[in-house]
C-alpha atoms as a PDB file:
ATOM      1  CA  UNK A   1       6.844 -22.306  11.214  1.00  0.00           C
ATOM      2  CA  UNK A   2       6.470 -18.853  11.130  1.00  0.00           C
ATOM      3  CA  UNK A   3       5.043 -15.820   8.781  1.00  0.00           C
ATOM      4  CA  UNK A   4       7.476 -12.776   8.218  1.00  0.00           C
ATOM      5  CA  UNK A   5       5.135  -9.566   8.456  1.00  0.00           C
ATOM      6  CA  UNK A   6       5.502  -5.493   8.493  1.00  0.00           C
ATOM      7  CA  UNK A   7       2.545  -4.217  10.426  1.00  0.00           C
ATOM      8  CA  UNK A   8       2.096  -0.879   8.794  1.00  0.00           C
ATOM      9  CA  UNK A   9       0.152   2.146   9.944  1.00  0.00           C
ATOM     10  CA  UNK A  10      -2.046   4.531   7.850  1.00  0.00           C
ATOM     11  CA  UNK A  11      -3.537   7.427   8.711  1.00  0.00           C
ATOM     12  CA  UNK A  12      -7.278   7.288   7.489  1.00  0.00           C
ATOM     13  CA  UNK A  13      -8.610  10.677   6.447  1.00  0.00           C
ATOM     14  CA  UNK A  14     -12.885  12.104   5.207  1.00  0.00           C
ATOM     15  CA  UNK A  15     -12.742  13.070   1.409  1.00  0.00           C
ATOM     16  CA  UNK A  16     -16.072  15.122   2.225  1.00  0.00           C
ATOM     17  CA  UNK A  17     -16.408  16.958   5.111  1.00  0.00           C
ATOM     18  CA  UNK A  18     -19.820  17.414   5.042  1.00  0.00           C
ATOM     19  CA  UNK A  19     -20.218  13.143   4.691  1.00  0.00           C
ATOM     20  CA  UNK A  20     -17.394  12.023   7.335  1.00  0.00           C
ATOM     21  CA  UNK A  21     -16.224   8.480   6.687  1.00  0.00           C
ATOM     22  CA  UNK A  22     -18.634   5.959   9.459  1.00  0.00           C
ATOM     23  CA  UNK A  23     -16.369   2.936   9.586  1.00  0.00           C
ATOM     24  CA  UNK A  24     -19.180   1.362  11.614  1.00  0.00           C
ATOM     25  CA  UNK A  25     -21.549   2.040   9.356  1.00  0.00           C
ATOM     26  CA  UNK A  26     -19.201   0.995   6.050  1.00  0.00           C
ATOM     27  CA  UNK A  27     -18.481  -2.643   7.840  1.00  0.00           C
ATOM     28  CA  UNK A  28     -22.214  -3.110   8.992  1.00  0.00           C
ATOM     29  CA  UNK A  29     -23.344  -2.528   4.850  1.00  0.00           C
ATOM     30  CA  UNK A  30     -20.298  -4.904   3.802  1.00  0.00           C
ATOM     31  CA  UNK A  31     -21.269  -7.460   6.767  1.00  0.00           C
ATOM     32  CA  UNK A  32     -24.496  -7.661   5.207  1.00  0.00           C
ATOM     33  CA  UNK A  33     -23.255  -7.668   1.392  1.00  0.00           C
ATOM     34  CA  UNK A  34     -25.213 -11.532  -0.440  1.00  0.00           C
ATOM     35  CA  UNK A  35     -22.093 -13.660  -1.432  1.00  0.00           C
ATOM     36  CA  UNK A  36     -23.212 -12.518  -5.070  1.00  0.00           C
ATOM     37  CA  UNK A  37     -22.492  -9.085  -3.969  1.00  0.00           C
ATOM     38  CA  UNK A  38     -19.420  -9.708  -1.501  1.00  0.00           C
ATOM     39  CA  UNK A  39     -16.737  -9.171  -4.784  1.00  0.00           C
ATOM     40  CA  UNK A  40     -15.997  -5.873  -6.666  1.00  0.00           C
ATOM     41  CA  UNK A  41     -15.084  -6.446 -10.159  1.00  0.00           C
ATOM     42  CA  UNK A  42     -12.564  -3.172 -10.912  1.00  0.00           C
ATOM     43  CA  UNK A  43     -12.666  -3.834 -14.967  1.00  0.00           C
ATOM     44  CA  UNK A  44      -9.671  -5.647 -16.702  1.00  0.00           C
ATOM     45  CA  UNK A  45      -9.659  -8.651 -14.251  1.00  0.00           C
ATOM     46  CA  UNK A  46      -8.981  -6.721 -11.170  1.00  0.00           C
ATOM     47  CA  UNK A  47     -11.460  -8.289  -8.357  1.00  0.00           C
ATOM     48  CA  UNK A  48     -11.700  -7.203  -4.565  1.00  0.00           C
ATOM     49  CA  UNK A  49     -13.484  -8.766  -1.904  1.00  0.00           C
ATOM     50  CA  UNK A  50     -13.810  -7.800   1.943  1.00  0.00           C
ATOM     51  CA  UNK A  51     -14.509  -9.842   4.762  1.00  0.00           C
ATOM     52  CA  UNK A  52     -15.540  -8.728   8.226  1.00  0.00           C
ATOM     53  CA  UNK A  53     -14.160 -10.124  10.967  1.00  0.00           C
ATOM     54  CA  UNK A  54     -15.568  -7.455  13.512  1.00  0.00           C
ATOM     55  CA  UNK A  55     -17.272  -4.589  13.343  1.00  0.00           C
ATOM     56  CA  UNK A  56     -15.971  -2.638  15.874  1.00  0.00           C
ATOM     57  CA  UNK A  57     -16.781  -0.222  18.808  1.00  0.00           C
ATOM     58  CA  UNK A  58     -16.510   3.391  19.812  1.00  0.00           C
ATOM     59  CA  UNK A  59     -13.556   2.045  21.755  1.00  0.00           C
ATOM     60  CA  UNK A  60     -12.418  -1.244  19.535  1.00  0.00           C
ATOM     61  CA  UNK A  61     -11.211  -1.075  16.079  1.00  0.00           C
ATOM     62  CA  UNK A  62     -13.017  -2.669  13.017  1.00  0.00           C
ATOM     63  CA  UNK A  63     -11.284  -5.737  11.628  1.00  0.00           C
ATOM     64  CA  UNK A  64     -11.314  -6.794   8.278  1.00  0.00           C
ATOM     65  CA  UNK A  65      -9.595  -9.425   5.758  1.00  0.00           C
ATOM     66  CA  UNK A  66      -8.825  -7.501   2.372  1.00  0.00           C
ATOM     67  CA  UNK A  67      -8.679  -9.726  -0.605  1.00  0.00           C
ATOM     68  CA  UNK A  68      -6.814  -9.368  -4.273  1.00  0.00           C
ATOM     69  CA  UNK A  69      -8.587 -12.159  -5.749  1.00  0.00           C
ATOM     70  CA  UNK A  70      -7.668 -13.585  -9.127  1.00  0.00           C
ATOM     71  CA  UNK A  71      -9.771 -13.807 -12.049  1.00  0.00           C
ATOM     72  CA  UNK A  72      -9.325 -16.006 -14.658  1.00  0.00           C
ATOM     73  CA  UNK A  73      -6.422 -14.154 -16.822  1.00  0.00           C
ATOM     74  CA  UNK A  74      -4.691 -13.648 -14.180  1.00  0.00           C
ATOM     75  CA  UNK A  75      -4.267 -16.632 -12.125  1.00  0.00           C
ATOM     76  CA  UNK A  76      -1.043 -17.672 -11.187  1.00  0.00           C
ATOM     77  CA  UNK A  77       0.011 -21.296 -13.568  1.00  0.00           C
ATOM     78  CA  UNK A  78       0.707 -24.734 -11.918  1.00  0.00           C
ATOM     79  CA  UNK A  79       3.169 -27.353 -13.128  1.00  0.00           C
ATOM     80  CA  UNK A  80       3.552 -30.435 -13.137  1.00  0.00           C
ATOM     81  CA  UNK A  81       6.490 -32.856 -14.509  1.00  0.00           C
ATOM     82  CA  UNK A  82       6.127 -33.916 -18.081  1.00  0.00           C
ATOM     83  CA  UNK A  83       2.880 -31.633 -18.117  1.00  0.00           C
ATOM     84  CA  UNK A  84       4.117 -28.193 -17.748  1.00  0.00           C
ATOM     85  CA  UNK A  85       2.615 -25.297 -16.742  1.00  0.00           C
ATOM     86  CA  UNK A  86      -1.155 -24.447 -16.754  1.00  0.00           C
ATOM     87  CA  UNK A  87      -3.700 -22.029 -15.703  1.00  0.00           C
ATOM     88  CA  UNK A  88      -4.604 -23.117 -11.785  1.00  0.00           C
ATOM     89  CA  UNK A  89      -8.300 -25.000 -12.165  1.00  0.00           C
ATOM     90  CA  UNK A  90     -10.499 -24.153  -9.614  1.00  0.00           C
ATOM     91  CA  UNK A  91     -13.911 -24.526  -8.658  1.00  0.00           C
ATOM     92  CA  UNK A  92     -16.566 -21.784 -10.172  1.00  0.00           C
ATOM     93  CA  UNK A  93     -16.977 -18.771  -7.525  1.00  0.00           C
ATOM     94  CA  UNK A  94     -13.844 -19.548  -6.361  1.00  0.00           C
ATOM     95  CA  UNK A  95     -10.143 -17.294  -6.843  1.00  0.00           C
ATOM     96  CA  UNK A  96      -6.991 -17.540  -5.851  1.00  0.00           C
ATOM     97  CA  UNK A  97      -5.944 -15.025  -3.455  1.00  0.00           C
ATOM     98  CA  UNK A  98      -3.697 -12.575  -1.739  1.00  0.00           C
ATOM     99  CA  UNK A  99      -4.816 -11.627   2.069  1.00  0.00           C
ATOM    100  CA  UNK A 100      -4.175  -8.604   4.138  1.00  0.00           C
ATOM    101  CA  UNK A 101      -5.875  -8.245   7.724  1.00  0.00           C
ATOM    102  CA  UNK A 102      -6.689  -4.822   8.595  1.00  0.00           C
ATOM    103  CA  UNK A 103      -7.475  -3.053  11.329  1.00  0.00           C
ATOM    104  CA  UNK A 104      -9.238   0.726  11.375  1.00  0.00           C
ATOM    105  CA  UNK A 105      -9.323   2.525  14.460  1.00  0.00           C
ATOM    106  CA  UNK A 106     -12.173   5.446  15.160  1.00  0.00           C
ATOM    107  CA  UNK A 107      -8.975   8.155  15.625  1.00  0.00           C
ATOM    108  CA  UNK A 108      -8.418   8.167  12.158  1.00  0.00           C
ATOM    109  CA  UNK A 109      -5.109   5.398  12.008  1.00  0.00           C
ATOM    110  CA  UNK A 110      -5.476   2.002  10.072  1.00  0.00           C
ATOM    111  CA  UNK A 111      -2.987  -0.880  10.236  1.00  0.00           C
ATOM    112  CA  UNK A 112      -1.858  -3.852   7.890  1.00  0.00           C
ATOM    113  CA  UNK A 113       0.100  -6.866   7.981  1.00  0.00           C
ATOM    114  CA  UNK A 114       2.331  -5.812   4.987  1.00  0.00           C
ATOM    115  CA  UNK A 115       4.051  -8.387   2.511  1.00  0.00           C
ATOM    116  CA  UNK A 116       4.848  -8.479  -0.642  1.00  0.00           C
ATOM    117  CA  UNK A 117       1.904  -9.588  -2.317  1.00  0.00           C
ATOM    118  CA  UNK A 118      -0.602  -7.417   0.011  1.00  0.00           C
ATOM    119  CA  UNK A 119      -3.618  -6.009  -0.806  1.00  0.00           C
ATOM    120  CA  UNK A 120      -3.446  -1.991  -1.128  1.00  0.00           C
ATOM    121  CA  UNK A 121      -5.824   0.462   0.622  1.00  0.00           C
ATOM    122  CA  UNK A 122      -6.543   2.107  -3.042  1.00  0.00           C
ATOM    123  CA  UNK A 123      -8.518  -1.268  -3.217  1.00  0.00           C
ATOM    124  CA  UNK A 124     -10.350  -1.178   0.177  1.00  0.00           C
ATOM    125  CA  UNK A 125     -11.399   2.688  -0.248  1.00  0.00           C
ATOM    126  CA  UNK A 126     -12.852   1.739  -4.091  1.00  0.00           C
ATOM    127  CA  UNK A 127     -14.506  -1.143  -2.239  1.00  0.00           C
ATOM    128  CA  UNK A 128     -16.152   0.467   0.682  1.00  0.00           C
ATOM    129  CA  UNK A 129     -16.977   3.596  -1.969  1.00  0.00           C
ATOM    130  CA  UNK A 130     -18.850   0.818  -3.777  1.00  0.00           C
ATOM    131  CA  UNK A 131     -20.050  -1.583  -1.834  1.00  0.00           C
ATOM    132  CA  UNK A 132     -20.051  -0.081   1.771  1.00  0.00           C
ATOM    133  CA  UNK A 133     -21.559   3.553   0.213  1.00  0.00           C
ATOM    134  CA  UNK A 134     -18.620   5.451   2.324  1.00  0.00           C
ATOM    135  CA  UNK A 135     -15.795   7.635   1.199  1.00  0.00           C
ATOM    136  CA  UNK A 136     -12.331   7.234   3.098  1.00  0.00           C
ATOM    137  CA  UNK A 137      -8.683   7.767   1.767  1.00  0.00           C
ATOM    138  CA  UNK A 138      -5.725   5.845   3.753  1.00  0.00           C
ATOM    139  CA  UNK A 139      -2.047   7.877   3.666  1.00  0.00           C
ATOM    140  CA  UNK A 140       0.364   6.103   4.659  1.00  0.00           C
ATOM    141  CA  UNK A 141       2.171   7.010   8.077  1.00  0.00           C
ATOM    142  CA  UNK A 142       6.317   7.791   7.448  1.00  0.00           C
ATOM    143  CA  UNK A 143       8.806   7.968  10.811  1.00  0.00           C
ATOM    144  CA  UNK A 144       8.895  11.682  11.608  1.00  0.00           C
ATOM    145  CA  UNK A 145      12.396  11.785   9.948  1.00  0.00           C
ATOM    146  CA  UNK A 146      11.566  10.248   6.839  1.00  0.00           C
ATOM    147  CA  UNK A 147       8.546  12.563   6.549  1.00  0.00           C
ATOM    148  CA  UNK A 148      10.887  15.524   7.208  1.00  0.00           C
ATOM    149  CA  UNK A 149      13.382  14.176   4.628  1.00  0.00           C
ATOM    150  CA  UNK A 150      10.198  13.986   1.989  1.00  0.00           C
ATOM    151  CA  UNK A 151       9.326  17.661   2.983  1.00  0.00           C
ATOM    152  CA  UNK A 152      13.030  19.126   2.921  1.00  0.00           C
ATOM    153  CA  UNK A 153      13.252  17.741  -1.120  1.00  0.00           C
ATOM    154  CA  UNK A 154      13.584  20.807  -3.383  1.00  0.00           C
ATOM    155  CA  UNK A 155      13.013  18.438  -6.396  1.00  0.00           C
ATOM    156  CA  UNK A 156      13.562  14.863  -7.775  1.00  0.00           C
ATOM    157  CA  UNK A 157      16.505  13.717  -9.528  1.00  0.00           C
ATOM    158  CA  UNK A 158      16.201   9.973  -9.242  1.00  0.00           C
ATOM    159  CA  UNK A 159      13.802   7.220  -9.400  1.00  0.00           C
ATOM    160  CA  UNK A 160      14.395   3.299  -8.600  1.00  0.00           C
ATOM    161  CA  UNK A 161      11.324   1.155  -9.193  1.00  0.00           C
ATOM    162  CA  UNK A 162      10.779  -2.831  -9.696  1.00  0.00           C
ATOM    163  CA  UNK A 163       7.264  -4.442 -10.296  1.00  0.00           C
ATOM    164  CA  UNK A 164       8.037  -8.259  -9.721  1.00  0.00           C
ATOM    165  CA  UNK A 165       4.156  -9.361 -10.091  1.00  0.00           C
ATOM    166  CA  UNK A 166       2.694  -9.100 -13.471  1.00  0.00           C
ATOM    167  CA  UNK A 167      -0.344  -8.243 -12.418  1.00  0.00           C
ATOM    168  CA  UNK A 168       0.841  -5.151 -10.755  1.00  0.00           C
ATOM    169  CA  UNK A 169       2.077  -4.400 -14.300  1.00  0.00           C
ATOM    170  CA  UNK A 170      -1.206  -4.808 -15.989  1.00  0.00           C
ATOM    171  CA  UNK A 171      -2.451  -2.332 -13.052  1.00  0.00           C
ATOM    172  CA  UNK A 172       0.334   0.286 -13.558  1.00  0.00           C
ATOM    173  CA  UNK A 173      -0.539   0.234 -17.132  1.00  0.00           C
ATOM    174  CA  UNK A 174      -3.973   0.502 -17.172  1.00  0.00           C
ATOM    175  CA  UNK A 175      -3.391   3.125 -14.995  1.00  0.00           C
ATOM    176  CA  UNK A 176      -1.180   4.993 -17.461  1.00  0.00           C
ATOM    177  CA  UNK A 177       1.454   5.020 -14.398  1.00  0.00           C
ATOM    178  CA  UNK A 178       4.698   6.709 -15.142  1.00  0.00           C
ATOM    179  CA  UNK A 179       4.156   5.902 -19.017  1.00  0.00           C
ATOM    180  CA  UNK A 180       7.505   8.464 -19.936  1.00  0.00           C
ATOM    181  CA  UNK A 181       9.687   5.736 -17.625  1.00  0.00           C
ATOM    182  CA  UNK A 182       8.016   2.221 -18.056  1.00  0.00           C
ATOM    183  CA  UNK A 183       9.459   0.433 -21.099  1.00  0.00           C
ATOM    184  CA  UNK A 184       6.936   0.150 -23.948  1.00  0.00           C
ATOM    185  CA  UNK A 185       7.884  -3.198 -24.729  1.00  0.00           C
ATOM    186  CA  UNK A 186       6.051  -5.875 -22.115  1.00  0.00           C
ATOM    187  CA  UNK A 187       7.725  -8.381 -19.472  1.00  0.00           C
ATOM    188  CA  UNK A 188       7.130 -10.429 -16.620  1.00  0.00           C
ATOM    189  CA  UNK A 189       9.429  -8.356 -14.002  1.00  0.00           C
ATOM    190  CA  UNK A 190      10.242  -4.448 -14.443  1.00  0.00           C
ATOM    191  CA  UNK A 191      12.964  -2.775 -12.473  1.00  0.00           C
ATOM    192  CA  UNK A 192      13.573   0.416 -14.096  1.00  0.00           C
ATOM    193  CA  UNK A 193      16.504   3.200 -12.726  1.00  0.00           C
ATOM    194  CA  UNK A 194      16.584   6.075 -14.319  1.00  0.00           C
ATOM    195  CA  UNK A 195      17.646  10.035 -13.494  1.00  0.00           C
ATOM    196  CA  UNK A 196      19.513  13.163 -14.511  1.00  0.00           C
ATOM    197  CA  UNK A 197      22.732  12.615 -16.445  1.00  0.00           C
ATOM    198  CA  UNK A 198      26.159  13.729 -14.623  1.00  0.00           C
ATOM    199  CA  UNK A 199      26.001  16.104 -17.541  1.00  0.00           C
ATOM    200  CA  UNK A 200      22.923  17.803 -16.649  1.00  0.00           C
ATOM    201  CA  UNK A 201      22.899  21.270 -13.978  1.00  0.00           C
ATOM    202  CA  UNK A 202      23.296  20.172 -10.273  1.00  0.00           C
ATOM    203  CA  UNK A 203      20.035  21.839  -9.997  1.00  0.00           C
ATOM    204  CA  UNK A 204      18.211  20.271 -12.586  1.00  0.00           C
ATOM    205  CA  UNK A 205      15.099  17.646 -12.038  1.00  0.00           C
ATOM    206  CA  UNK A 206      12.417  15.945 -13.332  1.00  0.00           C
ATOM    207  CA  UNK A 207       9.509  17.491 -15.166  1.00  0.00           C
ATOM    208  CA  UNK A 208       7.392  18.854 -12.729  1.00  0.00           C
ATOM    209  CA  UNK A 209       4.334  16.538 -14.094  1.00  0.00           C
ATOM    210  CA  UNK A 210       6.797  13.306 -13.200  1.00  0.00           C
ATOM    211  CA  UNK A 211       7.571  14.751 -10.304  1.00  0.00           C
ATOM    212  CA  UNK A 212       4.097  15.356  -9.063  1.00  0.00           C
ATOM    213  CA  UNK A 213       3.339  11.805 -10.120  1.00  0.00           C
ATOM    214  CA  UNK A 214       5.794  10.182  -8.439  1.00  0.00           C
ATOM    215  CA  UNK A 215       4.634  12.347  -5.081  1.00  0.00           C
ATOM    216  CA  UNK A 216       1.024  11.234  -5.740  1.00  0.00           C
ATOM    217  CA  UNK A 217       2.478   7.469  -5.888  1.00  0.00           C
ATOM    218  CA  UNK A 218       3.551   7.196  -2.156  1.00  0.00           C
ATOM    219  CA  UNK A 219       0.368   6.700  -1.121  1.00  0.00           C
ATOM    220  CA  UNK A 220      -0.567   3.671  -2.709  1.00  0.00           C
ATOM    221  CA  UNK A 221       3.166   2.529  -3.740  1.00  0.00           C
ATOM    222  CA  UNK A 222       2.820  -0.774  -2.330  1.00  0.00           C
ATOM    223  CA  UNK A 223      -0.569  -1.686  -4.650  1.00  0.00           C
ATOM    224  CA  UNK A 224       1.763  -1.122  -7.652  1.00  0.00           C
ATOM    225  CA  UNK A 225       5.300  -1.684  -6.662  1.00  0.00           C
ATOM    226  CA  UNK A 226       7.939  -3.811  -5.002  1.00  0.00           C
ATOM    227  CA  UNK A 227      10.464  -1.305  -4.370  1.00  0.00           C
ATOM    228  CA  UNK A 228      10.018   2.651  -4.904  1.00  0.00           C
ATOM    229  CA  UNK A 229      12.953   5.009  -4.073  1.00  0.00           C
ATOM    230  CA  UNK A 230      13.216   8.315  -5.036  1.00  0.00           C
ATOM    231  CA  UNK A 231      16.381  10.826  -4.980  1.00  0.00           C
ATOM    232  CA  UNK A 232      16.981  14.604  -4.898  1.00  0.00           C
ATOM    233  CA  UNK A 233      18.734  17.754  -3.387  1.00  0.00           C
ATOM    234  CA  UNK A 234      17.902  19.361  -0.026  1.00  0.00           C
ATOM    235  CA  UNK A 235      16.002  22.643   0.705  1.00  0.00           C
ATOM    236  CA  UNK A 236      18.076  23.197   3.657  1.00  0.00           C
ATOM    237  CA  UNK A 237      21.023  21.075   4.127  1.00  0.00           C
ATOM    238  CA  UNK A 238      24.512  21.618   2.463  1.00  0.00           C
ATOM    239  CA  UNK A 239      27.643  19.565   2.264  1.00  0.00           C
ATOM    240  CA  UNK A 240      30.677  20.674   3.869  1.00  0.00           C
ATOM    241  CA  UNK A 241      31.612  22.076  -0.013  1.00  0.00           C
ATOM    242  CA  UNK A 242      28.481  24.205   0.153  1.00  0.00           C
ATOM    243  CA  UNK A 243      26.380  22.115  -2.341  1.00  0.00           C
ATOM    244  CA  UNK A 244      23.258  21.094  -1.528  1.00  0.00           C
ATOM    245  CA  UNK A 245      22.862  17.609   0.235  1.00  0.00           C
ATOM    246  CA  UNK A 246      21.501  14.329  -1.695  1.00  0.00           C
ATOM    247  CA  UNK A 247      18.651  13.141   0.114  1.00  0.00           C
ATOM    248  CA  UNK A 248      17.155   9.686  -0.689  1.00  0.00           C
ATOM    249  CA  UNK A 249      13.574   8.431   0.586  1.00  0.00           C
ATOM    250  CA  UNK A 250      12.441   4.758   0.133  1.00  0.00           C
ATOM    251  CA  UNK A 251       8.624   5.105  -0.131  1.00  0.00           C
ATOM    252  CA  UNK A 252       7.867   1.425   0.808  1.00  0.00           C
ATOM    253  CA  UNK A 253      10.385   0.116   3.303  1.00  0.00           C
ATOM    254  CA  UNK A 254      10.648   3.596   5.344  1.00  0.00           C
ATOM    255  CA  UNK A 255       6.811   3.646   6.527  1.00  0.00           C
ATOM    256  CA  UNK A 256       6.338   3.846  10.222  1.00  0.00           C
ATOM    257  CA  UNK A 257       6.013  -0.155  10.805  1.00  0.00           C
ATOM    258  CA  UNK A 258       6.598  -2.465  13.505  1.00  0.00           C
ATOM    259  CA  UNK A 259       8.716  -6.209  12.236  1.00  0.00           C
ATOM    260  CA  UNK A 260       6.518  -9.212  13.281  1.00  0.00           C
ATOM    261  CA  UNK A 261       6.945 -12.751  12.863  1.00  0.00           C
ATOM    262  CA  UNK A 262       3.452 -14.773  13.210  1.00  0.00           C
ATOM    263  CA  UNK A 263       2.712 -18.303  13.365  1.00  0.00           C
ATOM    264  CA  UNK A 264       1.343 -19.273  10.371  1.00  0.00           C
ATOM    265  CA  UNK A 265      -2.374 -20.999  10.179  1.00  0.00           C
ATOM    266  CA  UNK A 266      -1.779 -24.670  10.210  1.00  0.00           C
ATOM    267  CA  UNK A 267      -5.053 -25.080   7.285  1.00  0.00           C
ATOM    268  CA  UNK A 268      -3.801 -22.688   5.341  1.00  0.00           C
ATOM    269  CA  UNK A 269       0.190 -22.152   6.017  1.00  0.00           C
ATOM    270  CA  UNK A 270       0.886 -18.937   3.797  1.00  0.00           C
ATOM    271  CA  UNK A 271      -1.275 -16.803   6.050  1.00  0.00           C
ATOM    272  CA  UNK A 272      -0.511 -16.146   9.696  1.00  0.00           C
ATOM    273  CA  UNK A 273      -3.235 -17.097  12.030  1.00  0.00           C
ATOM    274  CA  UNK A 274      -5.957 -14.314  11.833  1.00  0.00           C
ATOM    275  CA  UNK A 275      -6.851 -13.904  15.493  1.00  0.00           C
ATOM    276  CA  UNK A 276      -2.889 -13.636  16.541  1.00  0.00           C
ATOM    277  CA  UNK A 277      -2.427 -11.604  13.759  1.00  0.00           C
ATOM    278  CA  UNK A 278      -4.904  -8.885  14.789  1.00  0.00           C
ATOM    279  CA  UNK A 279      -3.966  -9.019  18.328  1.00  0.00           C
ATOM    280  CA  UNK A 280      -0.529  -7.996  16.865  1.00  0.00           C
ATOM    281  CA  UNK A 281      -1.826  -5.192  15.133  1.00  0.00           C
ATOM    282  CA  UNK A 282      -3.490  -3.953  18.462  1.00  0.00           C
ATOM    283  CA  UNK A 283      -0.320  -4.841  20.272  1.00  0.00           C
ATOM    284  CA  UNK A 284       1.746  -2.746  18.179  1.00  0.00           C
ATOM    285  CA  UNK A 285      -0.410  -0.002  18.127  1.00  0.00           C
ATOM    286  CA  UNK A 286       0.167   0.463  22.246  1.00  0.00           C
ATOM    287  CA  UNK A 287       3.882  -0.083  21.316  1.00  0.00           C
ATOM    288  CA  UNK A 288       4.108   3.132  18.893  1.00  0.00           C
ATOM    289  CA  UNK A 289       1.214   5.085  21.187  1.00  0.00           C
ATOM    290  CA  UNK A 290       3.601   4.431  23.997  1.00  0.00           C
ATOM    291  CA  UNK A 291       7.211   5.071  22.425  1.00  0.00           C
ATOM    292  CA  UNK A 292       4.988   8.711  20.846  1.00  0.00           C
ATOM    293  CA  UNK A 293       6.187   7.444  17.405  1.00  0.00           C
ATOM    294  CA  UNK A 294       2.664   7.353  16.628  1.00  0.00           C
ATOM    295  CA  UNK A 295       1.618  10.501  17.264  1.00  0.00           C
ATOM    296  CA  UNK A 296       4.670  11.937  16.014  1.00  0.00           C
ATOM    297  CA  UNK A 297       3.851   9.955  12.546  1.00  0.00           C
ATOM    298  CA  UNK A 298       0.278  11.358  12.637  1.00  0.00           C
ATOM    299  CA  UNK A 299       1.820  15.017  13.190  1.00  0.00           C
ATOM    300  CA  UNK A 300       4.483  14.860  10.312  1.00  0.00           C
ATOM    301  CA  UNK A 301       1.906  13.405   7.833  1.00  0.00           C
ATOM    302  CA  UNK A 302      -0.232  16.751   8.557  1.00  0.00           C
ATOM    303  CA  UNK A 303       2.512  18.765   7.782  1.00  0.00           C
ATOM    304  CA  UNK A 304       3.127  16.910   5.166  1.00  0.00           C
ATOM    305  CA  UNK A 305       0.049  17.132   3.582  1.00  0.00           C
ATOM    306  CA  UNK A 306       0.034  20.966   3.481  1.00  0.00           C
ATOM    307  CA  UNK A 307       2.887  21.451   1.988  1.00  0.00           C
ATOM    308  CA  UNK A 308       1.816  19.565  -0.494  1.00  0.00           C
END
């Protein structure tokens, strides 16, 4: 039996210059975190909790298991025949769980094994902020043609979201995330299209505070969303009529990412096995280093960060 994964690479950036971001440093203070300590209440029944599985080197990356725990409100229900559904009893101390294993190299690119109920980096950089006393933002890494596709959009004319979990809801909410296209009235699953009208200009797009939202989203689209694709006109391309050329970018499903399937961890068969699963991430690392996709990944995300 096997575990379907995306191993997906983020570039890992300083948000203060004069404090650079010491992963060492950040997984020595977590390593050493009391189990009291070890989970980061967010507010609203949004809980983190970080586990190190190595440090790191100079030369080795630092590996960690990134945890959406589960509080009480937000557990998911178990059901039995003739019972029904109810609220998953556990022990005190103890949460239900989604898992990501991470890996942060010291040449500024971070990996995940991606699925749909992962962990998002938004949640390790609050966590280390907190609890590790270091500053770091991950952006995710996008094929150089995607990236150039992102950069060529002159404006946004189309968004496709879905939020399957309803706890990414809650988030999104409490957020105040895209409140002009979520629907005011609540439900379990959200999948929401919406754009300009055939009637509208060829040239005409989204208000330029949705827009800027909706750029702002693609770096931590996968802690909020299941699917996020987003739809405009070209800067520079035309159709053979001379109109300007639709261009379409899925912000999840186009990251740079290498398909892996794991064996899954006989105690615990919804998780791959962690060892095996890192050495994957390392593994595909050399793959992308080799082909120069990495590097060209890195490259495109600069650019695309100034022309931002």
């Amino acid at each position: 039996m096997s575990v379907d994964r995306r191993l997906t690479f983020y570039a890992w950036a300083d948000t203060n210059e004069k404090h650079p971001f010491d992963r060492l440093a950040a997984a020595a203070a977590v390593q050493g975190l009391s189990n009291g300590e070890v989970v980061l209440d967010h507010g609203e029944d949004e809980l983190t909790a970080v586990e190190i599985v190595a440090v790191g080197r100079a030369n080795s990356p630092t590996k960690l298991l990134l945890h959406a725990l589960h509080g009480p409100s937000s557990r998911p229900s178990e059901y039995g025949p003739g019972v029904g559904t109810r609220t998953i009893q556990i022990g005190k101390d103890r949460y239900t769980a989604f898992t990501g294993h991470v890996s942060i190299w010291a040449d500024k690119i971070a990996a995940v094994d991606m699925h749909a109920n992962c962990p998002g980096f938004g949640r390790l950089s609050a966590y280390l902020r907190r609890r590790g006393d270091q500053k770091v933002v991950f952006r995710p890494l996008f094929a150089q043609e995607t990236a150039e596709r992102l950069k060529d959009l002159e404006g946004i004319r189309g968004v496709d979201f879905a939020i399957h979990e309803p706890a990414k809801i809650v988030q999104a909410r409490k957020r105040g995330m895209l409140r002009s296209l979520l629907p005011s009235r609540k439900f379990p699953s959200i999948h929401v299209t919406a754009g300009m009208s055939r009637r509208e200009p060829r040239d005409a797009y989204f208000e330029p505070e949705v827009e800027e939202e909706l750029f702002g989203l693609a770096d931590s689209a996968e802690q909020f969303f299941d699917r996020l694709i987003i739809r405009g006109l070209s800067k520079t391309k035309k159709t053979p009529t001379g109109k300007k050329k639709s261009v379409e970018v899925n912000l999840l499903s186009e990251r740079l990412h290498v398909a892996a399937s794991l064996e899954h961890d006989p105690e615990n068969p919804s998780l791959p096995i962690r060892d095996l699963t890192f050495s994957q991430l390392d593994r595909a690392r050399r793959q992308l280093d080799r082909d120069g996709k990495l590097a060209a990944a890195a490259e495109a995300r600069i650019a695309l960060d100034q022309a931002e």
